[in-house]
PDB file of N, CA and C in Angstrom:
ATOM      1  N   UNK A   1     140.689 215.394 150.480  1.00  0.00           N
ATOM      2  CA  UNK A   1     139.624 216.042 149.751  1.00  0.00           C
ATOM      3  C   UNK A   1     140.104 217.343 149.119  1.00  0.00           C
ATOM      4  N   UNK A   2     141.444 218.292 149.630  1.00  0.00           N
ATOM      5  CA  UNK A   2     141.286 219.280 149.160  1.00  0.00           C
ATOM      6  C   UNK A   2     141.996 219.316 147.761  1.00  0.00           C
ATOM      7  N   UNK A   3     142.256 218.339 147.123  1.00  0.00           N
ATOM      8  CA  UNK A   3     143.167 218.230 145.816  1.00  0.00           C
ATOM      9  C   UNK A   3     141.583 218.446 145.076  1.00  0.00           C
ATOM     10  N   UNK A   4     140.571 217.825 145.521  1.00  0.00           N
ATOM     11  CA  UNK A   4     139.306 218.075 144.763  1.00  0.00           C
ATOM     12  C   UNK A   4     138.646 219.153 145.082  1.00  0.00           C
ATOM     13  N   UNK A   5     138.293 219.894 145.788  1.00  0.00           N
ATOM     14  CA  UNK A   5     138.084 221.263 146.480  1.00  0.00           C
ATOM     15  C   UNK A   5     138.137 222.264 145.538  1.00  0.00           C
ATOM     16  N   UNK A   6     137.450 222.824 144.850  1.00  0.00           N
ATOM     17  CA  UNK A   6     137.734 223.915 144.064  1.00  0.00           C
ATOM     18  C   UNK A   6     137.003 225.139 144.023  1.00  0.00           C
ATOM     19  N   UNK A   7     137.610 226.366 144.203  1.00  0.00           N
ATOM     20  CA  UNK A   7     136.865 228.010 144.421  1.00  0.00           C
ATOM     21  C   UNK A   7     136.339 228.362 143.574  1.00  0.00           C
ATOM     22  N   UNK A   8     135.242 228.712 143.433  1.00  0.00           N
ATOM     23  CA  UNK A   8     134.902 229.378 142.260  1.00  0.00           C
ATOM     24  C   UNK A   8     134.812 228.958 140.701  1.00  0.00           C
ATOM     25  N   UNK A   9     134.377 227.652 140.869  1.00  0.00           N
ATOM     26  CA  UNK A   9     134.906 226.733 139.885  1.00  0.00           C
ATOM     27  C   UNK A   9     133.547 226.703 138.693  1.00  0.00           C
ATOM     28  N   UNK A  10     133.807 227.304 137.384  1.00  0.00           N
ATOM     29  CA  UNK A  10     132.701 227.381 136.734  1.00  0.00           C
ATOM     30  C   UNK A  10     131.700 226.043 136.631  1.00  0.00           C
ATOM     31  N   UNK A  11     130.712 225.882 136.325  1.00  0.00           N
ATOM     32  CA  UNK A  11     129.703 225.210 136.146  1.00  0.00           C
ATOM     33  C   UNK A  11     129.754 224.267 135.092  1.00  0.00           C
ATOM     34  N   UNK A  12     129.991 225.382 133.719  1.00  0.00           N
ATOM     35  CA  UNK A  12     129.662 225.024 132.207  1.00  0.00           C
ATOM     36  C   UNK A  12     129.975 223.453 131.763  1.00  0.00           C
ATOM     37  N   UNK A  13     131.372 223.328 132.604  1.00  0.00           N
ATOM     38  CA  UNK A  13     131.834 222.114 132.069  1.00  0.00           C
ATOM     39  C   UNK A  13     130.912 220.874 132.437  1.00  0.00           C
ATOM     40  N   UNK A  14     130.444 220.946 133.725  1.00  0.00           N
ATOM     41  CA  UNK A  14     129.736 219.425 134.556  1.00  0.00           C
ATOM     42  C   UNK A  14     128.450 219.840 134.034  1.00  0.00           C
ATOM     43  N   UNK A  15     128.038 220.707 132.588  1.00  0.00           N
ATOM     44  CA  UNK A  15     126.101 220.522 132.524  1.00  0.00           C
ATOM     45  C   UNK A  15     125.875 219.916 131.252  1.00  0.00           C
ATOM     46  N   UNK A  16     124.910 219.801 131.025  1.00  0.00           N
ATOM     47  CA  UNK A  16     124.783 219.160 129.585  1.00  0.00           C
ATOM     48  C   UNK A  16     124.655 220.273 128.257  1.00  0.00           C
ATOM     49  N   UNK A  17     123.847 221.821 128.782  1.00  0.00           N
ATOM     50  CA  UNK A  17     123.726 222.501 127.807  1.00  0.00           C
ATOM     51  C   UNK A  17     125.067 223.663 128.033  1.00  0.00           C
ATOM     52  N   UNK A  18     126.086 223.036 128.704  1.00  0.00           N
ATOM     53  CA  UNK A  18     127.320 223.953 128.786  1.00  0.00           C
ATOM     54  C   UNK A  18     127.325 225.084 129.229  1.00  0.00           C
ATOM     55  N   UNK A  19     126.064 225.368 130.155  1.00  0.00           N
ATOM     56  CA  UNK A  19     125.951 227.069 130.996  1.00  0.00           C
ATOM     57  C   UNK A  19     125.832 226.744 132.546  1.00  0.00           C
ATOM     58  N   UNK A  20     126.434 227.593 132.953  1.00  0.00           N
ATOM     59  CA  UNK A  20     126.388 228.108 134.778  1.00  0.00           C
ATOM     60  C   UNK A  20     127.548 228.529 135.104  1.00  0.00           C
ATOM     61  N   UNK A  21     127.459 229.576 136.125  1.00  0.00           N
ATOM     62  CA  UNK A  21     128.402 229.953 136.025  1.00  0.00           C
ATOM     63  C   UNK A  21     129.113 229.590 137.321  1.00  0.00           C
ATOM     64  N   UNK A  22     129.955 230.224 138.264  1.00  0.00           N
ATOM     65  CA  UNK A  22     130.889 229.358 139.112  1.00  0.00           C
ATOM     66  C   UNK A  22     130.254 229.257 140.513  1.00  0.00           C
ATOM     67  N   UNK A  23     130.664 227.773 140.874  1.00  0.00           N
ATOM     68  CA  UNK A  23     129.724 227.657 141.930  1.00  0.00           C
ATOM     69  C   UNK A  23     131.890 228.259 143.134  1.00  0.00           C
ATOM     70  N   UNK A  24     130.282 228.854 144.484  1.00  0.00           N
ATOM     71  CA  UNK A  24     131.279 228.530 145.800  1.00  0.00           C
ATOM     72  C   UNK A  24     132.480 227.769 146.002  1.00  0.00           C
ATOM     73  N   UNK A  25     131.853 227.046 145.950  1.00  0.00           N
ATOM     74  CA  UNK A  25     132.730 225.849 146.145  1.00  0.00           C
ATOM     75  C   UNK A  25     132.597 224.237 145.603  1.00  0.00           C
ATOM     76  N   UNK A  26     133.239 223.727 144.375  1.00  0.00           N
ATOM     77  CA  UNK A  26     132.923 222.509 144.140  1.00  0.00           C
ATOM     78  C   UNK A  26     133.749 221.737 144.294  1.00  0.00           C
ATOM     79  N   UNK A  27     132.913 220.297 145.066  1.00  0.00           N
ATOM     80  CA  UNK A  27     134.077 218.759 145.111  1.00  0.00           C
ATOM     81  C   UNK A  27     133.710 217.980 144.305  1.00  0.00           C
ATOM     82  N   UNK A  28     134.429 216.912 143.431  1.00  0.00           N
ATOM     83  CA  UNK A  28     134.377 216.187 142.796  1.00  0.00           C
ATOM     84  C   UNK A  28     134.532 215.113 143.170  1.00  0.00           C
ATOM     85  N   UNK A  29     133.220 214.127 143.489  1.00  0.00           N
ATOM     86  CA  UNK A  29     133.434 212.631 144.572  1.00  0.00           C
ATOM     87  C   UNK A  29     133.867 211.639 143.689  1.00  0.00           C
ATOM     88  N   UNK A  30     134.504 210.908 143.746  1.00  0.00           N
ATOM     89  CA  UNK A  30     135.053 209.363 142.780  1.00  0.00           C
ATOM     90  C   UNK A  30     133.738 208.233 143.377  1.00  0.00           C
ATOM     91  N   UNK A  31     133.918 208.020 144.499  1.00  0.00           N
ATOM     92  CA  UNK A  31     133.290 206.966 144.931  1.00  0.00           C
ATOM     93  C   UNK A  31     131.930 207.692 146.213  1.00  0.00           C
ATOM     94  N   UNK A  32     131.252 206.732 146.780  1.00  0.00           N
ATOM     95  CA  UNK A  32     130.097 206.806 147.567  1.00  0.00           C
ATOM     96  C   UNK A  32     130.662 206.830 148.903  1.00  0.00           C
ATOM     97  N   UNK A  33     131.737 206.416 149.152  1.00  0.00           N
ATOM     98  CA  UNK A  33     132.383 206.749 150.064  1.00  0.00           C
ATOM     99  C   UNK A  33     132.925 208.287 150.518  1.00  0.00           C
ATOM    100  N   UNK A  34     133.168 208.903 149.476  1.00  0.00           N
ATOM    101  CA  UNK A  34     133.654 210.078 149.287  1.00  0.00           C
ATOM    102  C   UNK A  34     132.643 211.347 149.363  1.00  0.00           C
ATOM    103  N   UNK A  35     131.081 210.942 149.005  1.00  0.00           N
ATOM    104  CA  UNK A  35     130.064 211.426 149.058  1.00  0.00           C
ATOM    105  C   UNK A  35     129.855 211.601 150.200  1.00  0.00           C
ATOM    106  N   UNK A  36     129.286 210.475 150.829  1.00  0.00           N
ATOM    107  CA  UNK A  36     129.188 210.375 152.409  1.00  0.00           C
ATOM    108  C   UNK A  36     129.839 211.236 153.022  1.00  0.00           C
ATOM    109  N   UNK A  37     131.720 211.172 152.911  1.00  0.00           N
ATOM    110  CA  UNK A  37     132.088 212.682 153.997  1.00  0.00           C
ATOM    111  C   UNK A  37     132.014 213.807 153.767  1.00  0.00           C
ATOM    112  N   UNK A  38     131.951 214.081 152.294  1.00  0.00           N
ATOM    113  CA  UNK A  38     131.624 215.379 152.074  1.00  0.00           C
ATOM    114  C   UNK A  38     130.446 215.974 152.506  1.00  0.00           C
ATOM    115  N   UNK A  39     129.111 215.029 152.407  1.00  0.00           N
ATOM    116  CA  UNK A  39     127.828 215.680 152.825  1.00  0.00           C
ATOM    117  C   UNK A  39     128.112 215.945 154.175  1.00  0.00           C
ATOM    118  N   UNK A  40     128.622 214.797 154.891  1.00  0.00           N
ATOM    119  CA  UNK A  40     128.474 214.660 156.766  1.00  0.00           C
ATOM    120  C   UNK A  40     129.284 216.121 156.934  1.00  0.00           C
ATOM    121  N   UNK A  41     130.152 216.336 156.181  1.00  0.00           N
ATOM    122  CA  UNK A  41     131.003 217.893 156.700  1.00  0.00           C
ATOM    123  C   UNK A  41     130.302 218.976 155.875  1.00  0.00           C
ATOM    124  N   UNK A  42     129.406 218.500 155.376  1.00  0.00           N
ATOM    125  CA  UNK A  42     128.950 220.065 154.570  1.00  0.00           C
ATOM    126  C   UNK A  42     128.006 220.102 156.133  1.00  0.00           C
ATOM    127  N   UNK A  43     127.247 219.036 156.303  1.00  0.00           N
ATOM    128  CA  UNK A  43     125.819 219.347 157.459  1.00  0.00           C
ATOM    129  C   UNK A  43     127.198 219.397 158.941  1.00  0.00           C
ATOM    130  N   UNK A  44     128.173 219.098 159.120  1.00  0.00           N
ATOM    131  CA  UNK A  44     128.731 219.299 160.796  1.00  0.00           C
ATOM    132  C   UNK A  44     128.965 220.967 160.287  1.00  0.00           C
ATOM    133  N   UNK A  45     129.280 221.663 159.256  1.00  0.00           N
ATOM    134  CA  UNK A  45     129.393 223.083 159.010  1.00  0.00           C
ATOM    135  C   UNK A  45     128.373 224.055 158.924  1.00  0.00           C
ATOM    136  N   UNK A  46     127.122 223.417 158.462  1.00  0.00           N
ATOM    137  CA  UNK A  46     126.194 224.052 158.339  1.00  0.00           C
ATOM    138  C   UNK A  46     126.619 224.522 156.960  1.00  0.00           C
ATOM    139  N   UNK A  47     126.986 224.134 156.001  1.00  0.00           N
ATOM    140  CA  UNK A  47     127.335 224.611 154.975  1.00  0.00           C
ATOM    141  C   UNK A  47     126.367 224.040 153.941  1.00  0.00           C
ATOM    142  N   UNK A  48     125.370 224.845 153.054  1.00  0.00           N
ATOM    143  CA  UNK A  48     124.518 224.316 152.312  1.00  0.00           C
ATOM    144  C   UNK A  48     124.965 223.861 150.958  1.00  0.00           C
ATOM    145  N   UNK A  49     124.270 222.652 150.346  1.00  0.00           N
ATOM    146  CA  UNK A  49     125.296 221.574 149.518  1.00  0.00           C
ATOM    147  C   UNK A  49     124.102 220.976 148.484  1.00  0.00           C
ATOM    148  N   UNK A  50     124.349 221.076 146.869  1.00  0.00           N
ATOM    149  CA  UNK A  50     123.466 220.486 146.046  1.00  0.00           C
ATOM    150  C   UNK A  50     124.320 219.355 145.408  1.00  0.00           C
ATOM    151  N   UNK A  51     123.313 218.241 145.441  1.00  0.00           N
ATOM    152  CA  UNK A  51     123.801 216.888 144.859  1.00  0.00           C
ATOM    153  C   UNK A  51     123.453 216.853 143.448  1.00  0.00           C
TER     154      UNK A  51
END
């Protein structure tokens, strides 16, 4: 996961009207599989997470 893992990673690019600015922390899932562990380790961290 951490090749997808990114700090501070602006927004603009993933919106449709090209604004936001950098989130915490963003992962980029390929598959539903990939979703799944990321959420299960955002909630075993307590780390709060928008889909």
């Amino acid at each position: 996961m951490g090749r997808r893992a990114r700090r501070d990673e602006p927004l603009a690019p993933y919106t449709a009207m090209r604004v936001g600015g950098p989130a915490d922390l963003l992962v980029v899932c390929r598959t539903v599989e990939e979703v799944v562990e990321v959420v299960g380790m955002a909630q075993a961290y307590d780390v709060p997470f928008l889909l």
